[in-house]
N, C-alpha and C. Protein backbone atom coordinates (compact mmCIF):
# COMPACT_ATOMS: atom_id res chain seq x y z
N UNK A 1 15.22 -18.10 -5.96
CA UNK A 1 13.88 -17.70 -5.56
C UNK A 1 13.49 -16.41 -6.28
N UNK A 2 12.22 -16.23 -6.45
CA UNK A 2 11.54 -15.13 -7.28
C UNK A 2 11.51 -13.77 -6.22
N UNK A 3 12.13 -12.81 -7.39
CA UNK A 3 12.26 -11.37 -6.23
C UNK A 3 10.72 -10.53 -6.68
N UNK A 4 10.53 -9.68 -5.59
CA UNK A 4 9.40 -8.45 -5.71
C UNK A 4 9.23 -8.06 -7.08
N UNK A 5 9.79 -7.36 -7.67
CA UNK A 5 10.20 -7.08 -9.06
C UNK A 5 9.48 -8.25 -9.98
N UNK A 6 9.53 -9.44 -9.65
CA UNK A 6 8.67 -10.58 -10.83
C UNK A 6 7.00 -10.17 -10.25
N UNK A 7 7.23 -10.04 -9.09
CA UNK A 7 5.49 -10.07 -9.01
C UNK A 7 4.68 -8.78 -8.58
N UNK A 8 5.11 -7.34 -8.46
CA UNK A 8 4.57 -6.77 -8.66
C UNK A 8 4.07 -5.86 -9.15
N UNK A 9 2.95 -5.06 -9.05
CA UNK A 9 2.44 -4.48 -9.91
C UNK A 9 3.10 -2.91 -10.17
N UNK A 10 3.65 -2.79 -11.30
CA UNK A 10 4.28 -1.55 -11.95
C UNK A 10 3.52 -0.42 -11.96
N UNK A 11 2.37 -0.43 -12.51
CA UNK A 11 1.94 0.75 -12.57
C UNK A 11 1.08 1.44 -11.47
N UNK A 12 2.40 1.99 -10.90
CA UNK A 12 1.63 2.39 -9.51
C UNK A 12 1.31 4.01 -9.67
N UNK A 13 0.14 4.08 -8.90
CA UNK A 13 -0.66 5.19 -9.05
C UNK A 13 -0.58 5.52 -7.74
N UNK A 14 0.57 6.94 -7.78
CA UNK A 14 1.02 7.83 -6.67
C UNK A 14 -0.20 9.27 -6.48
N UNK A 15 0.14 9.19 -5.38
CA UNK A 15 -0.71 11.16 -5.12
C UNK A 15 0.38 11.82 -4.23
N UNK A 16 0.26 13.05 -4.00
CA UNK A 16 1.45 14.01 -3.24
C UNK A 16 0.48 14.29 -1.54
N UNK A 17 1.54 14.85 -0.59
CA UNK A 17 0.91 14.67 0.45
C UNK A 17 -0.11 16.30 0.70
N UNK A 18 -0.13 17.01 -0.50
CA UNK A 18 -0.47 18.01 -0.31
C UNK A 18 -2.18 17.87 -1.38
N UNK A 19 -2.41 17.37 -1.58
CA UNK A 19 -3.59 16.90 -2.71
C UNK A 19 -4.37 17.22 -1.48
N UNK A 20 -5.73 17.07 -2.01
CA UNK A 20 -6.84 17.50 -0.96
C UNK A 20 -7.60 15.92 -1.58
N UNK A 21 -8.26 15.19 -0.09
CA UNK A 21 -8.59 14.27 -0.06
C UNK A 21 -9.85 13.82 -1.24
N UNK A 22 -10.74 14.80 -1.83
CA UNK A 22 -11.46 14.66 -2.71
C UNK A 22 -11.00 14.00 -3.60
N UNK A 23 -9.33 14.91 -4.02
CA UNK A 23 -8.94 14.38 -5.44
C UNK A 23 -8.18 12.99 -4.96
N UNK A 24 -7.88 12.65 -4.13
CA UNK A 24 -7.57 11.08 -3.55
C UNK A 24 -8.20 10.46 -3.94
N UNK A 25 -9.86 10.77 -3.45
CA UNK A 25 -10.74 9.68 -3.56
C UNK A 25 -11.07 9.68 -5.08
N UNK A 26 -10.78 10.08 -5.74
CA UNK A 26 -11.12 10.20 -7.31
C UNK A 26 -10.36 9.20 -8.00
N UNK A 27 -9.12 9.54 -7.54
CA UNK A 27 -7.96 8.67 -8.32
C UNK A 27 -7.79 7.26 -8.00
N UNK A 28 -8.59 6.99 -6.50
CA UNK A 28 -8.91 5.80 -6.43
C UNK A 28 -10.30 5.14 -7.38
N UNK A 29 -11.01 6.28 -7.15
CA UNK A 29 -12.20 5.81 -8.48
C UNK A 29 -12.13 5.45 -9.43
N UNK A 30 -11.32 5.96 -10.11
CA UNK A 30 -10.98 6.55 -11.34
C UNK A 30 -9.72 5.26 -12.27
N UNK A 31 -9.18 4.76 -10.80
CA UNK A 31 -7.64 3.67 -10.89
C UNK A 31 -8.55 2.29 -10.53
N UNK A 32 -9.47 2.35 -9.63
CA UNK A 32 -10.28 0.73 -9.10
C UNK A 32 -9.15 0.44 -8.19
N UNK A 33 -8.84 1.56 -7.55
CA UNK A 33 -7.67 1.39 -5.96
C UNK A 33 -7.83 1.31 -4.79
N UNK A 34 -8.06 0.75 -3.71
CA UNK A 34 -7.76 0.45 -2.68
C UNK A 34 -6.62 1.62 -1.75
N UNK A 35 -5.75 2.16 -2.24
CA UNK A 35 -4.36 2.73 -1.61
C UNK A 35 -3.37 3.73 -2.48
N UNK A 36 -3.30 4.53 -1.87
CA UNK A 36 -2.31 5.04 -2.86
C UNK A 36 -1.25 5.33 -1.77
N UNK A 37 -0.12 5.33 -2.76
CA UNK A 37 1.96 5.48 -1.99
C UNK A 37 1.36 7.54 -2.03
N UNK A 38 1.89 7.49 -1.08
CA UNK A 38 2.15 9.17 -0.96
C UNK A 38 3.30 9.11 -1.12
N UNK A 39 3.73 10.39 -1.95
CA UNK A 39 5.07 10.44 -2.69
C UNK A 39 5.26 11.84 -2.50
N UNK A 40 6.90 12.76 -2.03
CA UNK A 40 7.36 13.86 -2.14
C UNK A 40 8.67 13.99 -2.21
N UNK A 41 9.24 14.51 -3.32
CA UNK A 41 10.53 14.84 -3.55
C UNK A 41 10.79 13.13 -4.33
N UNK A 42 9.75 12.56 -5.09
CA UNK A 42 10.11 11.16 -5.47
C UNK A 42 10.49 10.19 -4.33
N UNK A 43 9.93 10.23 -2.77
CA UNK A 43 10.51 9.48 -1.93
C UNK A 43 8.69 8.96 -1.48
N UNK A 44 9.07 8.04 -1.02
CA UNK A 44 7.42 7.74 -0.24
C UNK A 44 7.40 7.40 1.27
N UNK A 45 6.30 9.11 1.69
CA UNK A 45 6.07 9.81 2.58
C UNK A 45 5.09 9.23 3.23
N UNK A 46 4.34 8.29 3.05
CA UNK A 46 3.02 7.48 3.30
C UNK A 46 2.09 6.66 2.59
N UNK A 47 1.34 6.77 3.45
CA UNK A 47 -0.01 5.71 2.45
C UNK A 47 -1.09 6.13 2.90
N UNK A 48 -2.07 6.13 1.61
CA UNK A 48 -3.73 6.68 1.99
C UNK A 48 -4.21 5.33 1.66
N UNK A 49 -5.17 4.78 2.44
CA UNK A 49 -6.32 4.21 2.06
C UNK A 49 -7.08 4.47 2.12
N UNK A 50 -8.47 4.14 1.38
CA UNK A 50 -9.88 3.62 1.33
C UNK A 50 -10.19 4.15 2.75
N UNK A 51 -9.87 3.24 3.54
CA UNK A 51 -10.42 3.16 4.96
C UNK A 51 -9.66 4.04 5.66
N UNK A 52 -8.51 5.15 5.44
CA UNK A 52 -8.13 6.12 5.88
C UNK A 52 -8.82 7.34 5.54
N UNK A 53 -9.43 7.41 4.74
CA UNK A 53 -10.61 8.47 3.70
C UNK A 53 -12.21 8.16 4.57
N UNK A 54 -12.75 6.86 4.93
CA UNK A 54 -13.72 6.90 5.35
C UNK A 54 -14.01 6.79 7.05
N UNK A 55 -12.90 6.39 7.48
CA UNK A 55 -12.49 7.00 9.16
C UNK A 55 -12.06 8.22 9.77
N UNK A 56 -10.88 8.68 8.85
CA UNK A 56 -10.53 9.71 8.89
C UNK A 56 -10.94 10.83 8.83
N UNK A 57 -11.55 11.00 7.45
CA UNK A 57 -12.53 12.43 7.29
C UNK A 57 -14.06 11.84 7.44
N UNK A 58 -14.45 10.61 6.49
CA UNK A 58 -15.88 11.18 6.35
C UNK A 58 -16.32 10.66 8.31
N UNK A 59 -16.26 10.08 8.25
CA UNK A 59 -16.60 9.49 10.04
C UNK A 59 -16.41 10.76 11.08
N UNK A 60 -15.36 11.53 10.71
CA UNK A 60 -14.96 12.14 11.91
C UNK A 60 -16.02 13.68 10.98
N UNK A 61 -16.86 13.60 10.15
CA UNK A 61 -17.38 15.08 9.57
C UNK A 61 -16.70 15.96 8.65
N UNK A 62 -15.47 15.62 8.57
CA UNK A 62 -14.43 16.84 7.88
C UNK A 62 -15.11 16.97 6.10
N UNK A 63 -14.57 18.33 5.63
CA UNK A 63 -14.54 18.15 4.25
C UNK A 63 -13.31 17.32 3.63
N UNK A 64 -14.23 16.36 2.20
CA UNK A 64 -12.96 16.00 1.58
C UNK A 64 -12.53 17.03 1.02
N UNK A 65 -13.22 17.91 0.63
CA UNK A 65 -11.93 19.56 0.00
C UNK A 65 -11.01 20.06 0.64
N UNK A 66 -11.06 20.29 1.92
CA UNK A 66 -10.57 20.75 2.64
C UNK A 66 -9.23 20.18 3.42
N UNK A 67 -9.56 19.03 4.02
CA UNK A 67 -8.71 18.25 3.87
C UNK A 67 -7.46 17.36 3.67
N UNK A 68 -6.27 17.61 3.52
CA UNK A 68 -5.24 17.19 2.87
C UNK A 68 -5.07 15.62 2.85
N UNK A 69 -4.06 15.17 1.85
CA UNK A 69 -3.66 13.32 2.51
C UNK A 69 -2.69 13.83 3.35
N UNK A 70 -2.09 15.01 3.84
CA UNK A 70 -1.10 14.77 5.00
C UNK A 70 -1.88 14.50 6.13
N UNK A 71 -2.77 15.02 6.53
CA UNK A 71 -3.56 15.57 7.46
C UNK A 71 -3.78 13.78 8.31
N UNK A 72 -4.32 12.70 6.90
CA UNK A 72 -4.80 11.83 7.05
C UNK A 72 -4.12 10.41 6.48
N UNK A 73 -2.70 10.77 6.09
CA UNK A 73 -2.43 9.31 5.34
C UNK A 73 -1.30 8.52 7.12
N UNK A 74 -1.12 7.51 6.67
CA UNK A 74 -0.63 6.54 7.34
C UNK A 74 1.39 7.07 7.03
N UNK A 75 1.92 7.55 8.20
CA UNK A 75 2.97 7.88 7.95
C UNK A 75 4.28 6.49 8.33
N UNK A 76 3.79 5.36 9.11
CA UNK A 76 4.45 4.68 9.04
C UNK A 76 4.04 3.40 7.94
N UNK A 77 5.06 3.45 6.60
CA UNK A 77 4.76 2.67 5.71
C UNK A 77 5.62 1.90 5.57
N UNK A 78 5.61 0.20 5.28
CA UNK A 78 6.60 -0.40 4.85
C UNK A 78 6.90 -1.08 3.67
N UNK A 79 7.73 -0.43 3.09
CA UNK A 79 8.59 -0.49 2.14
C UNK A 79 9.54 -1.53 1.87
N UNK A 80 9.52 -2.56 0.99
CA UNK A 80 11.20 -3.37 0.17
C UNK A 80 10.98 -3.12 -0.97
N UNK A 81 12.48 -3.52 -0.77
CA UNK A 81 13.30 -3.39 -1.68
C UNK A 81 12.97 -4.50 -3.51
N UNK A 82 13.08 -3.94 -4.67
CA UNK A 82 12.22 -4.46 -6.09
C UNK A 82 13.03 -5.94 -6.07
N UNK A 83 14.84 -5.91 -5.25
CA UNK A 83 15.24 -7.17 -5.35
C UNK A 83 15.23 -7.94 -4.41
N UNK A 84 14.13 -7.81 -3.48
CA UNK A 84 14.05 -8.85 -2.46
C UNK A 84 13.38 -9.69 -2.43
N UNK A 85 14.03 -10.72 -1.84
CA UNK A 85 12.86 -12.35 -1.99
C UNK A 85 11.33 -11.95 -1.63
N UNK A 86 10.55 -13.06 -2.65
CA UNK A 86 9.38 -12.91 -2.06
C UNK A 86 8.68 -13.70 -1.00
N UNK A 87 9.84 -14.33 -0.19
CA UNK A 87 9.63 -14.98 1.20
C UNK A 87 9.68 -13.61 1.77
N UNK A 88 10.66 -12.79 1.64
CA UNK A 88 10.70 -11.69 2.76
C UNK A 88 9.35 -11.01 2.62
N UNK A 89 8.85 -10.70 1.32
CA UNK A 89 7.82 -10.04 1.91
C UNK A 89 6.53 -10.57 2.18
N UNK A 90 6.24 -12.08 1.70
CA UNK A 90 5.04 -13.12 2.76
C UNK A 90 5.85 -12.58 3.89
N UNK A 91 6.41 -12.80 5.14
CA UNK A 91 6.91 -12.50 5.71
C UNK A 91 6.43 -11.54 7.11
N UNK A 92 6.75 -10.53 5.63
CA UNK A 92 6.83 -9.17 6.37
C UNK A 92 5.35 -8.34 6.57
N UNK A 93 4.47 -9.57 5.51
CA UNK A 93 3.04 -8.89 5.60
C UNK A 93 2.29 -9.44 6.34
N UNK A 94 3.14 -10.45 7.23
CA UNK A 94 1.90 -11.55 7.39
C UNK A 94 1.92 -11.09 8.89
N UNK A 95 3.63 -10.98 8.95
CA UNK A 95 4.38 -10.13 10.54
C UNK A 95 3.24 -8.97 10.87
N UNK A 96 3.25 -8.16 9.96
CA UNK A 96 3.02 -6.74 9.78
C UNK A 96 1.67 -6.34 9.35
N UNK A 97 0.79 -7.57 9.53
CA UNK A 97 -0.53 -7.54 8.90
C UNK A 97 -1.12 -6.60 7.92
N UNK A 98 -0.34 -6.66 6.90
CA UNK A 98 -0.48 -5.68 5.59
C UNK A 98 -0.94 -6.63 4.48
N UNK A 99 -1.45 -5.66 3.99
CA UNK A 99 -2.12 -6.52 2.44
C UNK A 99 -1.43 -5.83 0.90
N UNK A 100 -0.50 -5.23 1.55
CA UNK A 100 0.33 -4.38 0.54
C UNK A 100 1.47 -3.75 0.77
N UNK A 101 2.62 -3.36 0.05
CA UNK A 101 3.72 -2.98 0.32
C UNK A 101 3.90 -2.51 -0.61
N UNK A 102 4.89 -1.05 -0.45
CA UNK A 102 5.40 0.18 -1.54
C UNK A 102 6.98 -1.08 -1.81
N UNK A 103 7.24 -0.92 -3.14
CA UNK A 103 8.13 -1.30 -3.57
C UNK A 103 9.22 -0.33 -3.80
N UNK A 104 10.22 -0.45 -3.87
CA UNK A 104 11.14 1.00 -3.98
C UNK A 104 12.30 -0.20 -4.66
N UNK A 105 13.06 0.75 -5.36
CA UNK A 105 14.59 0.65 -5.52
C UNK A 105 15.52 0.89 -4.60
N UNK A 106 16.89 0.68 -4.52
CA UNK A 106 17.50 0.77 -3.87
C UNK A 106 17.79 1.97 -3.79
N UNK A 107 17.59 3.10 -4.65
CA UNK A 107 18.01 4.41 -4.12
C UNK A 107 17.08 4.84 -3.65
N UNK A 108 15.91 3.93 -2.92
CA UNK A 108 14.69 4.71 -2.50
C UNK A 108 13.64 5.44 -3.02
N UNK A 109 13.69 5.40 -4.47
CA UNK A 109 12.70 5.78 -5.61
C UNK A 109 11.19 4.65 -6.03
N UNK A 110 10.27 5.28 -5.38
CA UNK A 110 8.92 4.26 -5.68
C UNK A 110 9.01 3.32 -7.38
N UNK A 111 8.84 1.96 -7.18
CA UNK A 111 9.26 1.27 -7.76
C UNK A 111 7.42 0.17 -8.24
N UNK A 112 6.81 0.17 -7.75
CA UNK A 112 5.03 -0.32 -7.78
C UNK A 112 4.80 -0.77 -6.14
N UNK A 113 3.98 -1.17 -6.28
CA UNK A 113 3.03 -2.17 -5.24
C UNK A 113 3.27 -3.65 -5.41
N UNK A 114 3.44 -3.98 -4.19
CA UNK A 114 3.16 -5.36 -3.67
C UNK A 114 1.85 -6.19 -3.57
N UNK A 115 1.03 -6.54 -3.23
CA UNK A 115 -0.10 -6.84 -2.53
C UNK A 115 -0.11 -8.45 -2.60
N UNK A 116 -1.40 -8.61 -1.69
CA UNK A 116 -1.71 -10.38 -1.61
C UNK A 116 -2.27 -10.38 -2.76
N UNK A 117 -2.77 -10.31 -3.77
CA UNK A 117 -3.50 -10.73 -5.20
C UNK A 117 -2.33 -10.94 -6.04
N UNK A 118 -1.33 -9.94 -5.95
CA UNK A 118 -0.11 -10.35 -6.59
C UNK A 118 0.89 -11.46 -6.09
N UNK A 119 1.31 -12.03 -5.17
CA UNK A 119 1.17 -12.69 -4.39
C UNK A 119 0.68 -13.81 -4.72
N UNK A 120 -0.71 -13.90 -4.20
CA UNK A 120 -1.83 -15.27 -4.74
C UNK A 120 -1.43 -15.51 -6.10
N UNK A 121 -1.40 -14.50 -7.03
CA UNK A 121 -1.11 -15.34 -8.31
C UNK A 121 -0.02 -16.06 -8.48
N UNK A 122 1.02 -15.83 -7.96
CA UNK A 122 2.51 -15.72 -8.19
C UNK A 122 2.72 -16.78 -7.06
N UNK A 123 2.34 -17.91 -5.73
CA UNK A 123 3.40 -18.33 -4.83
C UNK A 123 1.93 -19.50 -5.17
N UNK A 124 2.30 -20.52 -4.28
CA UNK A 124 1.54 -21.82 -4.44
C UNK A 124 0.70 -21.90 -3.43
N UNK A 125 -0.67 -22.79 -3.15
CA UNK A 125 -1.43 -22.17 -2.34
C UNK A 125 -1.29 -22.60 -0.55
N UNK A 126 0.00 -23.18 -0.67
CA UNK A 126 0.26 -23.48 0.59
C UNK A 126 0.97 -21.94 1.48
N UNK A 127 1.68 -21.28 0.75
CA UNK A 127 2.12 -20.28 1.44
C UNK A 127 1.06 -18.74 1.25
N UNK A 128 0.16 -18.54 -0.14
CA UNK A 128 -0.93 -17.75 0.19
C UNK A 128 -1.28 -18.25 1.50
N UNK A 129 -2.18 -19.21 1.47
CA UNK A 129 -2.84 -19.57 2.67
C UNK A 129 -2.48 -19.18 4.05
N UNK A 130 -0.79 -19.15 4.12
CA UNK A 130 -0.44 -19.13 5.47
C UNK A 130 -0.06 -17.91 5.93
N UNK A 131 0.03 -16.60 4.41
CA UNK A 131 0.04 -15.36 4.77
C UNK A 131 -1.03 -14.80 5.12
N UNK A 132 -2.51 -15.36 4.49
CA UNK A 132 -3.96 -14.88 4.69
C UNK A 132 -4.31 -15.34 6.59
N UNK A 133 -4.11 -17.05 6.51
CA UNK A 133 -4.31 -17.28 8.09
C UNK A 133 -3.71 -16.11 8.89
N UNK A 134 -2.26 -15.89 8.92
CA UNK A 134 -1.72 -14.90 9.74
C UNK A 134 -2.18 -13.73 9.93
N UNK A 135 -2.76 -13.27 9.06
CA UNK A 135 -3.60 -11.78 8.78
C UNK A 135 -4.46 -12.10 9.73
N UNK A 136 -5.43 -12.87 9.23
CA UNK A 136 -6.76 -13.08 9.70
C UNK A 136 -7.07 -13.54 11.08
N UNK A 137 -5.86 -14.42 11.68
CA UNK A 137 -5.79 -13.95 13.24
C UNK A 137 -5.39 -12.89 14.28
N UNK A 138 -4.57 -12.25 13.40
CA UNK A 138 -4.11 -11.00 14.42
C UNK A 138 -4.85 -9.41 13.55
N UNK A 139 -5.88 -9.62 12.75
CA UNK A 139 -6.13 -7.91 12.35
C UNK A 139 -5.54 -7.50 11.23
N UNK A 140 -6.68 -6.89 10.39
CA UNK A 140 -5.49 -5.74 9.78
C UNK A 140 -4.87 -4.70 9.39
N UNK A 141 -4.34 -3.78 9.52
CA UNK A 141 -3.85 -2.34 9.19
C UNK A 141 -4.23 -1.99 8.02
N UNK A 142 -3.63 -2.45 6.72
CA UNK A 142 -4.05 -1.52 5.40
C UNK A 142 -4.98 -2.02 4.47
């Protein structure tokens, strides 16, 4: 079976948890991103999204200058491993109603992104389908 590592996307575009949310939202501009891995000491500390930037600060009034991604990123993130099946992580996203996952190595060093587009391209459309149904009845987090 095909591991994480065949299907996802390498060039992942990290930010630190000390950045001020402006320059977040830039690098998502700037990348055509959805999410970025918060990364410190090369380990990953969280996740910002899109919709953590427009709930978080702009909804609640805050400055994005002001701001940090600690202040506002998602500290419980889930993470596999670059050699794990990619049943485990349909799986684990469908469990976990995620539309993305930090990839890491085994020594715990950010390794790319997961997501359902990578995914969709990569599995046949009987099991997309049944990771999207699962989402789409219970909600989703990222």
């Amino acid at each position: 079976m095909a591991q994480v590592r065949d299907v996802m996307t390498r060039d992942l575009q990290m930010i630190r948890p000390d950045s001020s949310i402006d320059k977040a939202a830039m690098e998502m501009k700037n990348n055509d991103i959805g999410a970025l891995p918060v990364v410190e000491n090369d380990r990953v500390v969280g996740m910002l999204t899109d919709r953590d930037i427009a709930i978080r600060v702009v909804a609640e009034g805050n400055d994005p200058k002001k701001v940090t991604v600690r202040d506002v990123m998602t500290q419980d993130v889930q993470t596999v491993y670059d050699d794990s099946n990619i049943s485990d992580v349909t799986r684990l996203m469908k469990d976990q109603q995620i539309r993305r996952v930090v990839v890491v190595t085994r020594d715990n060093r950010p390794a790319g992104v997961c997501s359902l587009v990578d995914l969709a391209m990569s599995l046949d459309e009987t099991t997309t389908g049944e990771v999207m149904k699962g989402m789409s009845l219970k909600g989703k987090k990222h």
